[in-house]
Protein backbone atom coordinates (compact mmCIF):
# COMPACT_ATOMS: atom_id res chain seq x y z
CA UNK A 1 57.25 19.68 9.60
CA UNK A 2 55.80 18.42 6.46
CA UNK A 3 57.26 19.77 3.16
CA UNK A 4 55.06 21.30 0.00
CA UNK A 5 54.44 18.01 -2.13
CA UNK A 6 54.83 17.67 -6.23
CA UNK A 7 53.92 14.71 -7.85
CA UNK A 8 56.01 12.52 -10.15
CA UNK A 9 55.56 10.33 -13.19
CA UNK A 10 52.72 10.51 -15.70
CA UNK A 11 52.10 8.29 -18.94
CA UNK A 12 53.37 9.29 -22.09
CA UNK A 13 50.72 10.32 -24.74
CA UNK A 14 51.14 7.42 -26.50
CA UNK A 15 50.82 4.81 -23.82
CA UNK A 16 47.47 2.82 -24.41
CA UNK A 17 46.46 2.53 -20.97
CA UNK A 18 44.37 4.68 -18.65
CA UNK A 19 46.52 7.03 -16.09
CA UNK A 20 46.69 5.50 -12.75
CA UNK A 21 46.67 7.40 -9.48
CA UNK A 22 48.06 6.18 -6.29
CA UNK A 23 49.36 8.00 -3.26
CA UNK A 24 52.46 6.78 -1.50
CA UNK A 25 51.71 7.58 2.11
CA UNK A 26 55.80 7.50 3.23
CA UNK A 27 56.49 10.43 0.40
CA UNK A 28 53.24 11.79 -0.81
CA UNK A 29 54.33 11.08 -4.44
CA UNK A 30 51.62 11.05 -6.77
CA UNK A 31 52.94 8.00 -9.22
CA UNK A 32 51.93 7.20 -12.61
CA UNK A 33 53.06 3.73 -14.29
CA UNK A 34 54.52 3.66 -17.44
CA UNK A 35 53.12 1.54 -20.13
CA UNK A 36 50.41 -1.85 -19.31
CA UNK A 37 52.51 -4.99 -19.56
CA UNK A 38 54.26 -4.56 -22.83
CA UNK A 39 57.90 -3.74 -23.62
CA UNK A 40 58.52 -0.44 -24.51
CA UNK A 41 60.72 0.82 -27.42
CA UNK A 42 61.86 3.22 -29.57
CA UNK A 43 61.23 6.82 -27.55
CA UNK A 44 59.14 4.80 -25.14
CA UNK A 45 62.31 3.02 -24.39
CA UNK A 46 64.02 6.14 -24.01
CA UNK A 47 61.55 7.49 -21.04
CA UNK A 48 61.79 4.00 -19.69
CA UNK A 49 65.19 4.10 -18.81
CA UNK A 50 65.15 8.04 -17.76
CA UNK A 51 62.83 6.32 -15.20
CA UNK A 52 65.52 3.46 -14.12
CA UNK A 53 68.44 5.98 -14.07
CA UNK A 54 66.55 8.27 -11.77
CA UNK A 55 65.29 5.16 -9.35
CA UNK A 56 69.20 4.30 -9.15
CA UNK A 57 69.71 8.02 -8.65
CA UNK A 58 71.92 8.58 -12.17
CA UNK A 59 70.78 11.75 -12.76
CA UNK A 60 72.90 12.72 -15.39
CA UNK A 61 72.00 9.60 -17.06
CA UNK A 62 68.26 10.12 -16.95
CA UNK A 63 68.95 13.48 -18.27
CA UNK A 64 70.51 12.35 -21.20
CA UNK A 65 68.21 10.23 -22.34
CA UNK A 66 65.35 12.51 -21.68
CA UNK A 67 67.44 15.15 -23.76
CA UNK A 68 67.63 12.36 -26.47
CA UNK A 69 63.64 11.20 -25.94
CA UNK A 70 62.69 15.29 -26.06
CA UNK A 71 64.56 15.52 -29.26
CA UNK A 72 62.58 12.76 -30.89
CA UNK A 73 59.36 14.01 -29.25
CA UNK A 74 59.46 17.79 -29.04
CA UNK A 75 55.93 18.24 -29.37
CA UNK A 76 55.29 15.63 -26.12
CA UNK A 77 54.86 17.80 -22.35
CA UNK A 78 55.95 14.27 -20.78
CA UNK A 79 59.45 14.64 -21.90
CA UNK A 80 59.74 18.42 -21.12
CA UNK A 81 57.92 17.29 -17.47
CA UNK A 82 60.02 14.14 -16.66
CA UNK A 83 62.94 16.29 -17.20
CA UNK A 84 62.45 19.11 -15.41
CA UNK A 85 62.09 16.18 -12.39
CA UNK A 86 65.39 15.41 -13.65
CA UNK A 87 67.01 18.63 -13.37
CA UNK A 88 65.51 19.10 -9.92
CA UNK A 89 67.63 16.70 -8.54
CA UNK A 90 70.43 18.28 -10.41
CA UNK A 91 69.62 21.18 -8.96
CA UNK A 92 69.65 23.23 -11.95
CA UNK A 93 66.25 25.21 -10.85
CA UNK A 94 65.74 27.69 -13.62
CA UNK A 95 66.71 24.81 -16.46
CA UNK A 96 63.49 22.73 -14.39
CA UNK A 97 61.45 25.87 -14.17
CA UNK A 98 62.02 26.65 -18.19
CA UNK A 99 60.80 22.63 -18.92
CA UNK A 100 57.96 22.81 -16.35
CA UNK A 101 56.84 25.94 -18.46
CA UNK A 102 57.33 24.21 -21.86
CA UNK A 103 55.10 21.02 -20.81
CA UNK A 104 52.19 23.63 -19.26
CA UNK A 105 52.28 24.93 -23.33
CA UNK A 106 52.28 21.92 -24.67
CA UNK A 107 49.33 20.77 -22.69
CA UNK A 108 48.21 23.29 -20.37
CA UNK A 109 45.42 21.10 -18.34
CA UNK A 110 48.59 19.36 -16.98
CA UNK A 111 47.98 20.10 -13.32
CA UNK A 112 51.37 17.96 -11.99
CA UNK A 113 52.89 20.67 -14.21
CA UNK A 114 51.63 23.64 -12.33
CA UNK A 115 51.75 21.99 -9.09
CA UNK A 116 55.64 20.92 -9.76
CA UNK A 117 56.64 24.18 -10.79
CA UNK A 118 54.76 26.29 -8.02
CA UNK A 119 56.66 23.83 -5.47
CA UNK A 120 60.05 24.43 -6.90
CA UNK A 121 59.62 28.26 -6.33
CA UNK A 122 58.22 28.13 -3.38
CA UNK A 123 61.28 26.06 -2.62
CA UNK A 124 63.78 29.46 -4.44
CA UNK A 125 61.39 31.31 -1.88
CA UNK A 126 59.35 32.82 -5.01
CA UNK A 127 56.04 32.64 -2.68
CA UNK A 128 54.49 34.64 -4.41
CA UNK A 129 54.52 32.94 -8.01
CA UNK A 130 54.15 29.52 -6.10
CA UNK A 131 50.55 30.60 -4.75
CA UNK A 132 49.76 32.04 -8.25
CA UNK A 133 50.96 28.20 -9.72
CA UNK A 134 48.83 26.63 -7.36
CA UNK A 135 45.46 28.45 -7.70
CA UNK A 136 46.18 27.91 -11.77
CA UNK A 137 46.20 23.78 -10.49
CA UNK A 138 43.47 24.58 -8.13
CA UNK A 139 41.35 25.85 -11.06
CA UNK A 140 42.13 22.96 -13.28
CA UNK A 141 41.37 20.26 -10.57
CA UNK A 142 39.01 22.29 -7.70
CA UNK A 143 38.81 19.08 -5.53
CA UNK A 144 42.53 18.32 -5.56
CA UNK A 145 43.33 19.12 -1.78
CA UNK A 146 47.35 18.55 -2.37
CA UNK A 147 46.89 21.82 -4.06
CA UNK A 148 44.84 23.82 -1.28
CA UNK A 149 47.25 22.33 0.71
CA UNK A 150 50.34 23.39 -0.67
CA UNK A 151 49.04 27.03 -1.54
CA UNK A 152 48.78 27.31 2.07
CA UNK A 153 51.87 26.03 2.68
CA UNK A 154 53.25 29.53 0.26
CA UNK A 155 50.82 32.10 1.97
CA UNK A 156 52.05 31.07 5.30
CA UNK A 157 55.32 31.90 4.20
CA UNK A 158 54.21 34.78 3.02
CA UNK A 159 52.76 35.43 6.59
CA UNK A 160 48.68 35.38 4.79
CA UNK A 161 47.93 33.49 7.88
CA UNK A 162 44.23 33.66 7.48
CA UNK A 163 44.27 32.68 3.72
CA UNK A 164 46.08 29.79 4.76
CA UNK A 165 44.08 28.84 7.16
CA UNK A 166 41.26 28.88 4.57
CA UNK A 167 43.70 26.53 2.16
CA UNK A 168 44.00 24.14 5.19
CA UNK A 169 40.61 24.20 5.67
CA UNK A 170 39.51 23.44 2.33
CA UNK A 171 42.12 20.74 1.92
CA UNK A 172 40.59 19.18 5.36
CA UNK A 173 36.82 18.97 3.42
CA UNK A 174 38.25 17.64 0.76
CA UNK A 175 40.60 14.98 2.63
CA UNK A 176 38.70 14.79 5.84
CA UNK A 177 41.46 12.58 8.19
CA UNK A 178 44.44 14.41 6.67
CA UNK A 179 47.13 14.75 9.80
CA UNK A 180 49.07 16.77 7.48
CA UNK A 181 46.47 19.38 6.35
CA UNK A 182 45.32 19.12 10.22
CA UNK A 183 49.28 19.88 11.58
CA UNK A 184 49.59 22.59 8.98
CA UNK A 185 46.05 24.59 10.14
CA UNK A 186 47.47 24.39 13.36
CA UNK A 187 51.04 25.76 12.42
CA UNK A 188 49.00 28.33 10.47
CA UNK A 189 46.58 29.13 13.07
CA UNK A 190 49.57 29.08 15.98
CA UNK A 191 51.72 31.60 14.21
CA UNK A 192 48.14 34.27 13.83
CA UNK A 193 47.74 33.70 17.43
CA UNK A 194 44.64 32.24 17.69
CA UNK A 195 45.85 29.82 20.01
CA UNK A 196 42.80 28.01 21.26
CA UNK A 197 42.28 27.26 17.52
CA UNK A 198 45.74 25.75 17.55
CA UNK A 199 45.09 23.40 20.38
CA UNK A 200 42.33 22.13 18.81
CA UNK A 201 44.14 21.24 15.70
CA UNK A 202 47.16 19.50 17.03
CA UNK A 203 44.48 17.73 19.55
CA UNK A 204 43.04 16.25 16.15
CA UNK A 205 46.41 15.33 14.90
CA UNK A 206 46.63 13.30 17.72
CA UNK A 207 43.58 11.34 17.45
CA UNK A 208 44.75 10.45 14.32
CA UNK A 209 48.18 9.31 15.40
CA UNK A 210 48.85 9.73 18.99
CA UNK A 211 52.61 8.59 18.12
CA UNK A 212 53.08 12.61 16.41
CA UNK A 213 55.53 14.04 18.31
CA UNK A 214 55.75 17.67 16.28
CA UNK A 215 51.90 17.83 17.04
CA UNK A 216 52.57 16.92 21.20
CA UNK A 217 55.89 19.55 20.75
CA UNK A 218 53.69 22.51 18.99
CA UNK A 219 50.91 21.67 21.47
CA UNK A 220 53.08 21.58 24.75
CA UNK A 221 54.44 25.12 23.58
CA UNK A 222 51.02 26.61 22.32
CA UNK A 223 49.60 25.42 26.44
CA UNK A 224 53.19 27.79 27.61
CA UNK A 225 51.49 30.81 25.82
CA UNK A 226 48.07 30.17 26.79
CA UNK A 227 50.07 29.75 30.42
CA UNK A 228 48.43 26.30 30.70
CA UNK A 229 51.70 25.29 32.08
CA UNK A 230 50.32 21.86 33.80
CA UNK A 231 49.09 20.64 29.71
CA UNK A 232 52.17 21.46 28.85
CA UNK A 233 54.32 19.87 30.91
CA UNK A 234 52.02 16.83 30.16
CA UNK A 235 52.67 17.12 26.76
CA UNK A 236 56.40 17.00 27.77
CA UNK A 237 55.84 14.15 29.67
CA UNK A 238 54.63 11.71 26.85
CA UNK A 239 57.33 13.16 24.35
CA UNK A 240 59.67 11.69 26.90
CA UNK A 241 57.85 8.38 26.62
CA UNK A 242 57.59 8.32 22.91
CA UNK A 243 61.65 9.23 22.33
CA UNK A 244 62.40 6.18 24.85
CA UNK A 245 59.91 3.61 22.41
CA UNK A 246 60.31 5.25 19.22
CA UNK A 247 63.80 7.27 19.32
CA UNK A 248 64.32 11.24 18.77
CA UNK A 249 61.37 13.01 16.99
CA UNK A 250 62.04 14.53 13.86
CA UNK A 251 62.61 18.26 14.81
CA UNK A 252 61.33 20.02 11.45
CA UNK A 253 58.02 21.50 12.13
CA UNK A 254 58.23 22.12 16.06
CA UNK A 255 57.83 25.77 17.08
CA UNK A 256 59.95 27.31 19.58
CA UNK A 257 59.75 29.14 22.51
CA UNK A 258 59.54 32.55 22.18
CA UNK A 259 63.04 34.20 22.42
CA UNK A 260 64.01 35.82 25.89
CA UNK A 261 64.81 39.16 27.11
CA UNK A 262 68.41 37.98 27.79
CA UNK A 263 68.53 36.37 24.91
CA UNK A 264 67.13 39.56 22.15
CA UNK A 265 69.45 41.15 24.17
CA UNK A 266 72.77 39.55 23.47
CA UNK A 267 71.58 38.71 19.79
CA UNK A 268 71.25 42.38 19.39
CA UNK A 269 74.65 42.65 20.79
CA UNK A 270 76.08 39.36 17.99
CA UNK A 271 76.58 37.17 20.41
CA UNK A 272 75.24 33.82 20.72
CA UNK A 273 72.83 32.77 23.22
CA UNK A 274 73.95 30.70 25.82
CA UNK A 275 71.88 27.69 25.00
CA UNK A 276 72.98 27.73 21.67
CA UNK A 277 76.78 28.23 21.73
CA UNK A 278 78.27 25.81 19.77
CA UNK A 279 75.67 24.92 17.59
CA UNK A 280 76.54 25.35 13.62
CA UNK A 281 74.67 27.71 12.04
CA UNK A 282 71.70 26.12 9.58
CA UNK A 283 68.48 27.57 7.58
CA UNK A 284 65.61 25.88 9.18
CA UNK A 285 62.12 26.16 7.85
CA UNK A 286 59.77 28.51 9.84
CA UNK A 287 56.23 26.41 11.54
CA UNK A 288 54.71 26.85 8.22
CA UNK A 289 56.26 24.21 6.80
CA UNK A 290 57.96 25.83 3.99
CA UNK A 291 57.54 24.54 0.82
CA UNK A 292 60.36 21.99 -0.84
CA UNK A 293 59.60 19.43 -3.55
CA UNK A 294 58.60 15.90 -2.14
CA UNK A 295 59.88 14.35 -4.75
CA UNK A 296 63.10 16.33 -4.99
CA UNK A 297 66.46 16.08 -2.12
CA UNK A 298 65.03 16.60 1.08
CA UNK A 299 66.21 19.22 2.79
CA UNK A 300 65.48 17.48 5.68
CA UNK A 301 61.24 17.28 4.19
CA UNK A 302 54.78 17.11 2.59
CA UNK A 303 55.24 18.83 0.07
């Protein structure tokens, strides 16, 4: 499964050098250096360390002196932004929601801004105000496909299957060899049951990295409701290959099979099906890859 993304640090106002994007493949983080060479200092300094307290995961200590760097800046959306990141991994939601919100009024053409705070309440399962945060980003930034994508990623949750489909399919324009924007139309298009649709998506994940084991998974049980029983069991059959090269797949994002009879029947009942005695009891994300801020604890997850 791949998890809604934000985006992390941006340049302070001040900073004489041009913003600098670059995509970390591994976590999707959209980065932003601080400063061009030069030593930093006075609130500079302050953001500075905020950014070496959070690298050595010293949250409380990044807070503090963001608190300190927002009190000497109060007019600046970095501070407010770089400390709602902050408070993220604090999880203290609504504190990072109210600071998100201050930095889109202090400069409301920030799209990390929207895109940050439409991922953390997509992750409070606020779907509904995530898509609305993301279509204000998409509007700011029209080509930025992280947005189509993760708008998708909150009307699939919202079970808009076809205007997430749309989202994935825009993103895919936009990005053209994106395995995550192809895995997600296929989730999408899987779960509105056009399943020949869904084939053809996870077969394109594959050609772009025939190592994907949700993709072979998703696949192998799409072919079981199409009753294409021999592809699926072929499917099966190179899973088995890749877990003895590469080790256990990552399970988030695989589908599973629908539930049977015997089993709705003894769920009904409150007991636990047989295949699953035993097991502790865990919120996993639905196929749609729900939403949870790349740049924030994984839950398990991108976004």
């Amino acid at each position: 499964m791949s998890a809604l993304v934000s985006r992390s640090r941006i340049l302070p106002p001040s900073s004489s050098c041009q913003r600098s994007l670059a995509t970390a493949v591994a976590v999707m983080t959209v980065a932003f250096a601080v400063g061009c060479g030069s030593e930093p200092d006075g609130p500079e300094l302050l953001l500075e360390q905020s950014q070496v307290k959070m690298e050595q995961a010293l949250y409380v200590d990044a807070l503090k002196a963001l608190n300190e760097y927002v009190e000497l800046r109060p007019d600046d959306a970095v501070g407010y932004y770089e400390r709602a990141r902050v408070r993220e991994r604090l999880n203290e939601f609504d504190r990072a929601l109210t600071d998100y919100k201050l930095a889109i009024e202090k400069q409301p053409d920030m799209v990390e801004a929207h895109n940050n705070r439409a991922a953390l309440l997509a992750r409070m399962d606020r779907y509904e105000e995530a898509a609305e945060g993301f279509s204000q980003a998409i509007e700011l930034n029209p080509g930025d496909a992280l947005a189509y994508r993760n708008r998708g990623l909150a009307l699939h949750d919202m079970g808009r299957f076809d205007e997430a489909i749309a989202d994935f399919e825009r993103a895919i324009e936009l990005e053209g060899s994106s395995v995550q924007a192809w895995f997600q139309h296929a989730n999408a298009s899987l779960d509105a049951g056009k399943l020949e649709q869904a084939v053809e998506s996870y077969t394109q994940v594959l050609e772009l990295d025939e190592t994907h084991a949700q993709a072979l998974h998703n696949r192998a049980e799409t072919y079981d409701r199409m009753g294409r029983e021999d592809l699926a069991a072929a499917d099966r059959k190179r899973m088995d290959e890749l877990e003895l090269s590469m080790g256990p797949p990552d399970p988030h994002g695989m589908v599973e099979p629908p539930e049977s009879d015997t089993d709705a029947e003894a769920t009904a009942e409150g007991e636990v099906p047989a295949d699953k005695a035993g097991e502790e009891t865990e919120s996993e994300p639905s196929t749609s890859d729900a939403p949870a801020a790349d740049d924030a604890p994984a839950d398990d997850t991108e976004e």
